[in-house]
N, C-alpha and C. Protein backbone atom coordinates (compact mmCIF):
# COMPACT_ATOMS: atom_id res chain seq x y z
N UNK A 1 127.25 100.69 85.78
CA UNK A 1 127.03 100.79 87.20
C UNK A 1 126.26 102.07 87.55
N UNK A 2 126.70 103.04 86.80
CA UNK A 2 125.95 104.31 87.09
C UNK A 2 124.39 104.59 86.64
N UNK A 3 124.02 103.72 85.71
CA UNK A 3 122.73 103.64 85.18
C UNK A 3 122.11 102.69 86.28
N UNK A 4 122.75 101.62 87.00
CA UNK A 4 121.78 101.14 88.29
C UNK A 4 121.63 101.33 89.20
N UNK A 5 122.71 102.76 89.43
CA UNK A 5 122.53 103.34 90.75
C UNK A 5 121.01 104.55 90.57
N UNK A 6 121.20 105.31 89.27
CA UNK A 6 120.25 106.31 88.29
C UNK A 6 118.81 105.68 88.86
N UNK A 7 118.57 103.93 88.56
CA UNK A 7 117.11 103.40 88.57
C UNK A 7 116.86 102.99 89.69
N UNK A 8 117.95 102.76 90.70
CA UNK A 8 117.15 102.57 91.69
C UNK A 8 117.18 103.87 92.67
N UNK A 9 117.51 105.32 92.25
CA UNK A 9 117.66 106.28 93.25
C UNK A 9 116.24 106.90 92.46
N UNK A 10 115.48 106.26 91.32
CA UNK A 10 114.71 107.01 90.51
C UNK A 10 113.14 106.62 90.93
N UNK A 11 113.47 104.50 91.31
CA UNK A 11 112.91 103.85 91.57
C UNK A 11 112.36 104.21 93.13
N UNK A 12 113.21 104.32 94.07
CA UNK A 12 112.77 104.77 95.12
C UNK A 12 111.92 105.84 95.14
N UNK A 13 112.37 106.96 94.41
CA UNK A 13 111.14 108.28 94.34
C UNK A 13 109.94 107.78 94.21
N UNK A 14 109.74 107.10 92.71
CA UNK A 14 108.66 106.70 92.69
C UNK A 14 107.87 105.85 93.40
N UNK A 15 108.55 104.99 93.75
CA UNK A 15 107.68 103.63 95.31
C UNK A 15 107.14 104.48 96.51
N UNK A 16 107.89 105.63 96.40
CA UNK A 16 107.75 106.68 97.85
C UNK A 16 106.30 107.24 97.66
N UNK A 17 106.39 107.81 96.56
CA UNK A 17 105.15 108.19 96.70
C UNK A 17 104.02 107.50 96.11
N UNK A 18 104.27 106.27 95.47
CA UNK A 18 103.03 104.85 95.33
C UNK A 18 103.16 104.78 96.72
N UNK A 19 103.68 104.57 97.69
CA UNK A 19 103.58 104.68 99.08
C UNK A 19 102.52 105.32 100.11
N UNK A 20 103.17 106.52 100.13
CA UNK A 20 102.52 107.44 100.26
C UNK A 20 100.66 108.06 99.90
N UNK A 21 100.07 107.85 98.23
CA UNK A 21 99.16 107.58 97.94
C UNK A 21 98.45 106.44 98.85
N UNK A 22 98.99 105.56 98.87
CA UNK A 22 98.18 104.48 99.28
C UNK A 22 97.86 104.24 100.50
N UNK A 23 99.07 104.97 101.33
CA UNK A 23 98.54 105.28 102.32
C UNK A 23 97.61 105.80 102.75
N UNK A 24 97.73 107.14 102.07
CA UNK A 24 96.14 107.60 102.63
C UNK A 24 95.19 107.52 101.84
N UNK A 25 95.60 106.84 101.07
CA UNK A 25 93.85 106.77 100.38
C UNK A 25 93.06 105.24 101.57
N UNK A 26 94.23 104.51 101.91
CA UNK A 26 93.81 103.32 102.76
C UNK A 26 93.16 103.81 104.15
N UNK A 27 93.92 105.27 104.58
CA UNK A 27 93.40 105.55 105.93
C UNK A 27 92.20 106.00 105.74
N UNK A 28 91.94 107.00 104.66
CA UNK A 28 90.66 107.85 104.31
C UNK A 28 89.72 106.35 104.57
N UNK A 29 89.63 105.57 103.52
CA UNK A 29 88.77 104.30 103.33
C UNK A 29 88.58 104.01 104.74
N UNK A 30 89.53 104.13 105.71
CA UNK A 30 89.27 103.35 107.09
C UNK A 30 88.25 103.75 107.97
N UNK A 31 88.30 105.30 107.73
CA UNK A 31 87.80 106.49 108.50
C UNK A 31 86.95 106.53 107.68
N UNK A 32 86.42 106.16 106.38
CA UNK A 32 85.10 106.68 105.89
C UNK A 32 83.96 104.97 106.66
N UNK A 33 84.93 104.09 106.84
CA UNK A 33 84.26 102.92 107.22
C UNK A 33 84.12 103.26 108.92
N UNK A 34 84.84 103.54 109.43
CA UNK A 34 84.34 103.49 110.99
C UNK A 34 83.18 104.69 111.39
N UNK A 35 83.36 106.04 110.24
CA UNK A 35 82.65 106.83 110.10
C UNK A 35 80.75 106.61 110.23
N UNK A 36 81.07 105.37 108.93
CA UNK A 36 79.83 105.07 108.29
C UNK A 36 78.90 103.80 109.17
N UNK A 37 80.04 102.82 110.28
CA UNK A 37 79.79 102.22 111.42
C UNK A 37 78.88 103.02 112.51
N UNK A 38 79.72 104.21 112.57
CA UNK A 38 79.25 104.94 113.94
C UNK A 38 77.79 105.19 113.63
N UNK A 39 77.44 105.77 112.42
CA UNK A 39 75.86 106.51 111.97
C UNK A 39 75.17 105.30 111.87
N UNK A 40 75.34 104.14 111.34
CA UNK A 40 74.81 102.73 111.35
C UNK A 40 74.49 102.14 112.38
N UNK A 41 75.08 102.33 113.77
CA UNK A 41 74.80 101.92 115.08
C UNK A 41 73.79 102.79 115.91
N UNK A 42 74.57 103.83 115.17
CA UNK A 42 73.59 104.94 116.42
C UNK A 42 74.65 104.97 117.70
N UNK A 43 75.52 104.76 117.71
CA UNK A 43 76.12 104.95 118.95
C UNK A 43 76.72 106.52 119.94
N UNK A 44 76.58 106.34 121.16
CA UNK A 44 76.54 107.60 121.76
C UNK A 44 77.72 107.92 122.38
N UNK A 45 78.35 108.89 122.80
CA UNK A 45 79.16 109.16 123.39
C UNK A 45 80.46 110.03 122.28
N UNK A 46 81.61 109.97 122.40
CA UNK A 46 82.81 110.63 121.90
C UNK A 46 83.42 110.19 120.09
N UNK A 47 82.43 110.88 119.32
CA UNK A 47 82.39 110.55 118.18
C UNK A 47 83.78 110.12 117.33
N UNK A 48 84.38 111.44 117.57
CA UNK A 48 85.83 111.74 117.22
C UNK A 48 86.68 110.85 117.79
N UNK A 49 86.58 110.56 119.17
CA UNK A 49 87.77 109.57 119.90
C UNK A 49 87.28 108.34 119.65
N UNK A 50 86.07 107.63 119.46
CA UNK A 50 85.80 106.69 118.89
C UNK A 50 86.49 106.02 117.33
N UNK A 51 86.34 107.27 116.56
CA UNK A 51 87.64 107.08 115.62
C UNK A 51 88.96 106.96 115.55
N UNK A 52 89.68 108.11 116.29
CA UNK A 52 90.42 108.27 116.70
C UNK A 52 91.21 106.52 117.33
N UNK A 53 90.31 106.08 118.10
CA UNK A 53 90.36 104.42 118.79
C UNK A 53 90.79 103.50 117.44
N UNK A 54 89.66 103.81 116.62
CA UNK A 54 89.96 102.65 115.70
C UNK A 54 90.58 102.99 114.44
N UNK A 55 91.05 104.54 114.28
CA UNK A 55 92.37 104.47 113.32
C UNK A 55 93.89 104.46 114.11
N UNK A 56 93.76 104.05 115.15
CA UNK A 56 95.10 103.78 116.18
C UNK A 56 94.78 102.20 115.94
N UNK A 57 94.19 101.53 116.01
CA UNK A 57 94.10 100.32 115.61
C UNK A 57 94.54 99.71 114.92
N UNK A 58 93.67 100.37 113.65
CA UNK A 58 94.24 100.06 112.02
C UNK A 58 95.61 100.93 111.67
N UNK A 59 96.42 101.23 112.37
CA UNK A 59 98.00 101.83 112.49
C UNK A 59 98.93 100.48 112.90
N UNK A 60 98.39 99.80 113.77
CA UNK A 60 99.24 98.62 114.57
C UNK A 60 99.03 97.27 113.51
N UNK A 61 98.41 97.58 112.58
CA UNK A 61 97.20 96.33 112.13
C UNK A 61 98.18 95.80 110.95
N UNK A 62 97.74 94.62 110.35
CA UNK A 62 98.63 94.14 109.33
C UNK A 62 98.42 94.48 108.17
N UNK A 63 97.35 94.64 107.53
CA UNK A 63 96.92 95.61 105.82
C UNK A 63 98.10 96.65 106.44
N UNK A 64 97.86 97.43 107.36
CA UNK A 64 99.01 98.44 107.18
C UNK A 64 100.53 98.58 106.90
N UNK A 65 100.52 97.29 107.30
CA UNK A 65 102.04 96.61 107.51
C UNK A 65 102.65 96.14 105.91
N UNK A 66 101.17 95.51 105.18
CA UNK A 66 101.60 95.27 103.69
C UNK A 66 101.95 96.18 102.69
N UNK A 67 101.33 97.21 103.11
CA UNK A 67 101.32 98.15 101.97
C UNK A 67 103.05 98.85 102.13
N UNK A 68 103.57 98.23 102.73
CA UNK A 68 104.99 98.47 102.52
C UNK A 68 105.63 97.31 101.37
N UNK A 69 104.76 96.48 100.56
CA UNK A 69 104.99 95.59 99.91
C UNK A 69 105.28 96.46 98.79
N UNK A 70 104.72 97.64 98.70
CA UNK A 70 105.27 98.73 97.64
C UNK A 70 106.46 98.88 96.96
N UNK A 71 107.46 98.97 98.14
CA UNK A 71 108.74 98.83 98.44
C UNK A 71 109.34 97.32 97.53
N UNK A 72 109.11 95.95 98.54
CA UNK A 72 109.29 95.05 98.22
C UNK A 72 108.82 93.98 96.95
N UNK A 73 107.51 93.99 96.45
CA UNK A 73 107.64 93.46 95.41
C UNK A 73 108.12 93.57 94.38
N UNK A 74 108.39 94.82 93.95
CA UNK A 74 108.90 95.45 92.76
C UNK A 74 110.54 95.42 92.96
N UNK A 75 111.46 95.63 93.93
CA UNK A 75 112.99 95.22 93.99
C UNK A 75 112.88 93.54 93.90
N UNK A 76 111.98 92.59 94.58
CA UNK A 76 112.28 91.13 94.42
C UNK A 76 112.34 91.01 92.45
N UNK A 77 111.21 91.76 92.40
CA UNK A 77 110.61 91.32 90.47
C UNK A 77 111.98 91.66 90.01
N UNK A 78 112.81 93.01 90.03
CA UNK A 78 114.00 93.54 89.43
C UNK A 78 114.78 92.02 89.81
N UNK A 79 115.19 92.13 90.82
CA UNK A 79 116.40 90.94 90.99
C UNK A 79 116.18 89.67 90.63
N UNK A 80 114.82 89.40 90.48
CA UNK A 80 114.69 87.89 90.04
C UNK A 80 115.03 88.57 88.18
N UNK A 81 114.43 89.20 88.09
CA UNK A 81 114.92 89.67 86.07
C UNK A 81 116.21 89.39 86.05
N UNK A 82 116.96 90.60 86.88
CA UNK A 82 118.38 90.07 86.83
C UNK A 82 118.88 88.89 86.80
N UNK A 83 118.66 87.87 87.89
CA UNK A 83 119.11 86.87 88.17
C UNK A 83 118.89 85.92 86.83
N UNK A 84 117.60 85.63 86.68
CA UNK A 84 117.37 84.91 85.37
C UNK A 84 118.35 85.83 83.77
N UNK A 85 118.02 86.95 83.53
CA UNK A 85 118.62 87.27 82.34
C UNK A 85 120.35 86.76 82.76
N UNK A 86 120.75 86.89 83.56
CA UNK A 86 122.69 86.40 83.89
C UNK A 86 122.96 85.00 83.69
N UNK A 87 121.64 83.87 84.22
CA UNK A 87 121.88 82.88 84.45
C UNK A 87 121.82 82.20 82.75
N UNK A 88 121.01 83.03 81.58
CA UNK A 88 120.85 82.17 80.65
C UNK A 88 121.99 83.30 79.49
């Protein structure tokens, strides 16, 4: 019991910061794309809040929402192992 409490208090560290990474490497990517929009258009006015607009966007948005799958695929994979190694 104490060795599955050990992997998943060990497991969490690590998902946290696969988390974390991916987070911002996803926001950077977002902001280098709305970045690279703005110079592509030519558009005028409030450069910064223009971004600002559309990384408040991509905050509410669903890619953002997955990358909490970090978390979740990897505890489903454990418990389905479990489940199958008990059942046979």
């Amino acid at each position: 019991m104490f060795a599955l409490i050990r992997l998943g208090i060990v497991a969490f560290i690590v998902l946290t910061i696969l988390y974390v990474v991916i987070s911002v490497w996803s926001r950077r990517t977002r902001r280098g794309k709305l970045e690279a929009e703005w110079d592509e258009e030519g558009m005028t006015g409030d450069r910064d809040l223009w971004i600002e607009e559309g990384l408040r966007d991509y905050d509410e948005s669903l890619r953002r929402k997955l990358i909490l799958g970090v978390y979740v695929i990897p505890i489903l994979c454990v418990i389905a192992i479990i489940y199958v190694i008990n059942i046979q």
